[in-house]
Protein backbone atom coordinates (compact mmCIF):
# COMPACT_ATOMS: atom_id res chain seq x y z
CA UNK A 1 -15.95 -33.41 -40.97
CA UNK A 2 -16.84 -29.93 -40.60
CA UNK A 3 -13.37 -28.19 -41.18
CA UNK A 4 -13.30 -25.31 -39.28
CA UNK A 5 -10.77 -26.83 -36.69
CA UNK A 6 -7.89 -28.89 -37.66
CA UNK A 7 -5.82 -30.39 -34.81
CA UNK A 8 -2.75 -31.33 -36.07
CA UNK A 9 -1.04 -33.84 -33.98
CA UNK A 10 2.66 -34.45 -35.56
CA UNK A 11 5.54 -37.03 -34.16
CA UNK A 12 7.93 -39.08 -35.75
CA UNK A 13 5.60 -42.49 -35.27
CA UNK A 14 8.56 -44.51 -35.63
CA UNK A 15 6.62 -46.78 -35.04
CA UNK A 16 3.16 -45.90 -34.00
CA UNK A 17 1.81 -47.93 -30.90
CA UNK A 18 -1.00 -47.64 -28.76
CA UNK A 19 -0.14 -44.25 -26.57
CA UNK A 20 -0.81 -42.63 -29.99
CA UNK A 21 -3.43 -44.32 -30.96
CA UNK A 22 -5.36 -43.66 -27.64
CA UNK A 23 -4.59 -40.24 -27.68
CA UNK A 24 -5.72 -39.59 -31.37
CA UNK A 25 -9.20 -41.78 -30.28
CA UNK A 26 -9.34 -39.31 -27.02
CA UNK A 27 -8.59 -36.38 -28.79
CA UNK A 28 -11.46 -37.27 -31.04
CA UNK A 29 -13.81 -37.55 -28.23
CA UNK A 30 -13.31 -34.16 -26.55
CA UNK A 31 -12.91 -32.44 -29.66
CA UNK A 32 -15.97 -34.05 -32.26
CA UNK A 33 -15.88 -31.24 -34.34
CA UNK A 34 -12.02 -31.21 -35.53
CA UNK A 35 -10.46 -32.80 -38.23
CA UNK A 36 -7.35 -34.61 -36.67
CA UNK A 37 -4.14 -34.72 -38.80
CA UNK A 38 -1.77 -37.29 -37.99
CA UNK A 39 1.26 -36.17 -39.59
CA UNK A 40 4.25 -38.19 -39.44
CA UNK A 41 7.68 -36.44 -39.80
CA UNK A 42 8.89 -36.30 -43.29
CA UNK A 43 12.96 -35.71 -42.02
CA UNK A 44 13.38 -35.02 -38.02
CA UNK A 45 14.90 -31.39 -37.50
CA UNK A 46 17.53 -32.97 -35.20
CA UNK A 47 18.93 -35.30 -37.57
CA UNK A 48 17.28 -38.35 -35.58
CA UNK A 49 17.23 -41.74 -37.72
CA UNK A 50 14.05 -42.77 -38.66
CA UNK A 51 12.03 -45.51 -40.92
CA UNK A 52 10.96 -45.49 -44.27
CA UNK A 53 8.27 -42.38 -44.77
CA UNK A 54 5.91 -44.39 -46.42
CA UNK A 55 5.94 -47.12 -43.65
CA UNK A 56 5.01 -45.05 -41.33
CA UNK A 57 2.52 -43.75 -43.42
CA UNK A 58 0.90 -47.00 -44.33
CA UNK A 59 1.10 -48.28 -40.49
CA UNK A 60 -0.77 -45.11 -39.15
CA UNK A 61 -3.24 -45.60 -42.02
CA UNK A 62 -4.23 -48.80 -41.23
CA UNK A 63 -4.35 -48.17 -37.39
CA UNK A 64 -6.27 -45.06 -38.19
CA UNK A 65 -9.15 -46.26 -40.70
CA UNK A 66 -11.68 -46.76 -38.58
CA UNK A 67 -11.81 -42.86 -37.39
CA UNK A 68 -13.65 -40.88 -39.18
CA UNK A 69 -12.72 -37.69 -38.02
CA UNK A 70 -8.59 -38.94 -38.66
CA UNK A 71 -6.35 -37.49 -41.43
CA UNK A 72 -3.42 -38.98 -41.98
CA UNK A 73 -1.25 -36.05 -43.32
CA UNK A 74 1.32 -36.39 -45.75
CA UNK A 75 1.58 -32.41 -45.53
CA UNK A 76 5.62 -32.35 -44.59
CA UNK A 77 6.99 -34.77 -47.26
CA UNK A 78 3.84 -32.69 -49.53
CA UNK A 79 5.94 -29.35 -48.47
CA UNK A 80 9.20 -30.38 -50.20
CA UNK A 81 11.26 -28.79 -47.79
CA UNK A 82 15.03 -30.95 -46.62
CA UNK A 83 13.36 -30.15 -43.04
CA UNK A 84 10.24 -28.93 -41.79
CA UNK A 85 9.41 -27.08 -38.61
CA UNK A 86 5.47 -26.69 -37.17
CA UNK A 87 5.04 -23.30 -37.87
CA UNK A 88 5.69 -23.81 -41.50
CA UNK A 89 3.13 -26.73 -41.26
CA UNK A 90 0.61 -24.30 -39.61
CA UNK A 91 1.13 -21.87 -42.38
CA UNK A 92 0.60 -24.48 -45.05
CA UNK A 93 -2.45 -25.56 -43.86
CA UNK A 94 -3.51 -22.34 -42.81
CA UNK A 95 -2.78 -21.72 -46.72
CA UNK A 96 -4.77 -24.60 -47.94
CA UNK A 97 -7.34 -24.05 -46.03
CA UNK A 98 -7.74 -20.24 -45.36
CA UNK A 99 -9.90 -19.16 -41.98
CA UNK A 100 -9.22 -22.71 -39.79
CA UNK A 101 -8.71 -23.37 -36.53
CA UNK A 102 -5.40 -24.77 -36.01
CA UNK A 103 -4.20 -26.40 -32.67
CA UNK A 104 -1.10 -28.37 -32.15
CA UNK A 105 -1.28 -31.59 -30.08
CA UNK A 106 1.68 -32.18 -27.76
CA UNK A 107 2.34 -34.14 -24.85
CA UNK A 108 3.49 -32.79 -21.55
CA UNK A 109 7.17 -33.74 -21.87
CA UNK A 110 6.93 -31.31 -24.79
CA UNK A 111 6.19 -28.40 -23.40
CA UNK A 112 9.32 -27.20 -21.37
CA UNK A 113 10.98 -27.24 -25.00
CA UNK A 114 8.62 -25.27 -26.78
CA UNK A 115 10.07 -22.08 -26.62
CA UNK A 116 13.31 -23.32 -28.48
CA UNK A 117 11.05 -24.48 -31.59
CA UNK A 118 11.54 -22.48 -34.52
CA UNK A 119 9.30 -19.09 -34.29
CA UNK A 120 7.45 -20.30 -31.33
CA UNK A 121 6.16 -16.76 -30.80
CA UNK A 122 4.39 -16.70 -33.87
CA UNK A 123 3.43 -20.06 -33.77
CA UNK A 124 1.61 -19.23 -30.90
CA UNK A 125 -0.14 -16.37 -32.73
CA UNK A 126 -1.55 -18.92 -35.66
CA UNK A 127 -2.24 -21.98 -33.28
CA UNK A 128 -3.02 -23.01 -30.25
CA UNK A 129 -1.90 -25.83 -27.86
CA UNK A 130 -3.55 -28.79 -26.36
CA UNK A 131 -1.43 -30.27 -24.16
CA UNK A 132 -2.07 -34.26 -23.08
CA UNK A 133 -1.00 -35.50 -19.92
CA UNK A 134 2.48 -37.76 -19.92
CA UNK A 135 3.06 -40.51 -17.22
CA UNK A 136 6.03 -38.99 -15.36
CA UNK A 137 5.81 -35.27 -16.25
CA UNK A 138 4.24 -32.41 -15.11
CA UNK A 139 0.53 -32.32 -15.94
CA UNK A 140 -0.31 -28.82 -14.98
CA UNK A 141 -2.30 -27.68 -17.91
CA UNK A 142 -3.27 -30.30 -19.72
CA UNK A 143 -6.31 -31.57 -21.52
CA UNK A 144 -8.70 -33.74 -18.84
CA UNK A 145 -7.76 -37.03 -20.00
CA UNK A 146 -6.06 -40.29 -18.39
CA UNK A 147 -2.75 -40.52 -18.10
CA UNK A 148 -1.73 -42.07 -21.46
CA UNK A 149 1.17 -45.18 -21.22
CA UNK A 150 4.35 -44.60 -20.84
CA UNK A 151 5.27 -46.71 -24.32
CA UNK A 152 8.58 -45.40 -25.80
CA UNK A 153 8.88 -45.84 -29.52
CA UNK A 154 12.64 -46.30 -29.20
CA UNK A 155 12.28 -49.06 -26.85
CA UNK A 156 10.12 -51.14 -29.55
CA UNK A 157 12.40 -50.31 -31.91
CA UNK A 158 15.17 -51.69 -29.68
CA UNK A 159 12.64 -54.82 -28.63
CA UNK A 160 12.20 -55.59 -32.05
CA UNK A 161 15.51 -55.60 -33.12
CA UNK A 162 16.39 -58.49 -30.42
CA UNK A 163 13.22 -60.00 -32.02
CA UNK A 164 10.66 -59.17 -34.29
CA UNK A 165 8.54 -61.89 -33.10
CA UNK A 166 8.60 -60.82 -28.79
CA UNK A 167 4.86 -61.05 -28.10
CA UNK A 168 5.26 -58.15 -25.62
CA UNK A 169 5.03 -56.19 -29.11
CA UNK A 170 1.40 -57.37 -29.08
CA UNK A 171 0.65 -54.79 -26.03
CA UNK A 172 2.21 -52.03 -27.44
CA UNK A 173 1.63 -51.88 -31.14
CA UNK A 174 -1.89 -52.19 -32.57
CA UNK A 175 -2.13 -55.12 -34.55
CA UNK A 176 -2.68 -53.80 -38.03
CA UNK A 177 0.22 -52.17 -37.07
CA UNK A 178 2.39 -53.97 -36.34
CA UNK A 179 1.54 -56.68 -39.26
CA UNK A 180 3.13 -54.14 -41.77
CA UNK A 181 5.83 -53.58 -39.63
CA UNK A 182 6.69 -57.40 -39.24
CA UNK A 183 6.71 -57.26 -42.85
């Protein structure tokens, strides 16, 4: 990894399944040269219930092994902070690694709520956007890519709370995955 462009790509992942993955791997092809940080959200900003931290962790891990190019960022729960925000992330890294490249990696439904993030101007004066295409959002703008899935990490949640074991799962989580998660 050369370093001089981090892309940090940040959701709950709660759980991962294969939109993200595919979008990490994609990300990956059309940018070679970045470090990708997959950084899963230490506490959500709006209070949203999530899994353990360090489940999440360990299930993006093992889905994410066999990237090279793929960080899997502990930076927020790192940060110590009750809540963190992406500017602060920015900053951080920006701190640990003085002169990078920073872009954020958001999906389309994102972007009409970007300018109610915290500091989005000067977020947008330390970072850059990359914008992937969402199935059933406006597209305008957005990396050249395929339209990713339309998987919804609160309706696997939901699935596998009526049952763990629905093989559906099998086409929406990536298997090593979704072994920890059956754990």
């Amino acid at each position: 990894m050369s370093g001089s462009h981090i892309i940090l790509y940040g959701g709950s992942f709660n759980p991962p399944h294969f939109s993200h993955l595919l979008f990490v791997a994609a990300l990956g092809a059309c940018y070679p040269e970045a470090e990708i940080w997959v950084a899963p959200t230490y506490a959500h900003a709006f209070g949203k219930s999530l899994m353990d931290y360090e489940l999440r962790v360990q299930m993006l891990e093992a889905m994410f092994a066999p990237y090279r190019n793929v960080v899997v960022s502990t930076i927020e729960r790192d940060m110590h902070r009750e809540t963190s925000y992406t500017v602060e992330v920015v900053r951080e890294i920006l701190v640990q690694r003085p002169g990078v490249r920073v872009s954020v990696a958001v999906g389309a439904d994102i972007v009409p709520t970007l300018p109610q993030w915290r500091e989005y101007d000067a977020l947008c004066e330390i970072a850059d956007f990359i914008v992937f295409p969402r199935e059933g959002y406006d597209n305008t703008g957005t990396v050249p890519m395929p339209i990713l899935p339309g998987l919804s990490s609160s309706e696997i949640r939901a699935m596998m709370a009526e049952n763990k074991d629905d093989p559906r799962l099998r086409a929406m989580i990536p298997p090593s995955a979704l072994a920890i998660l059956r754990q």
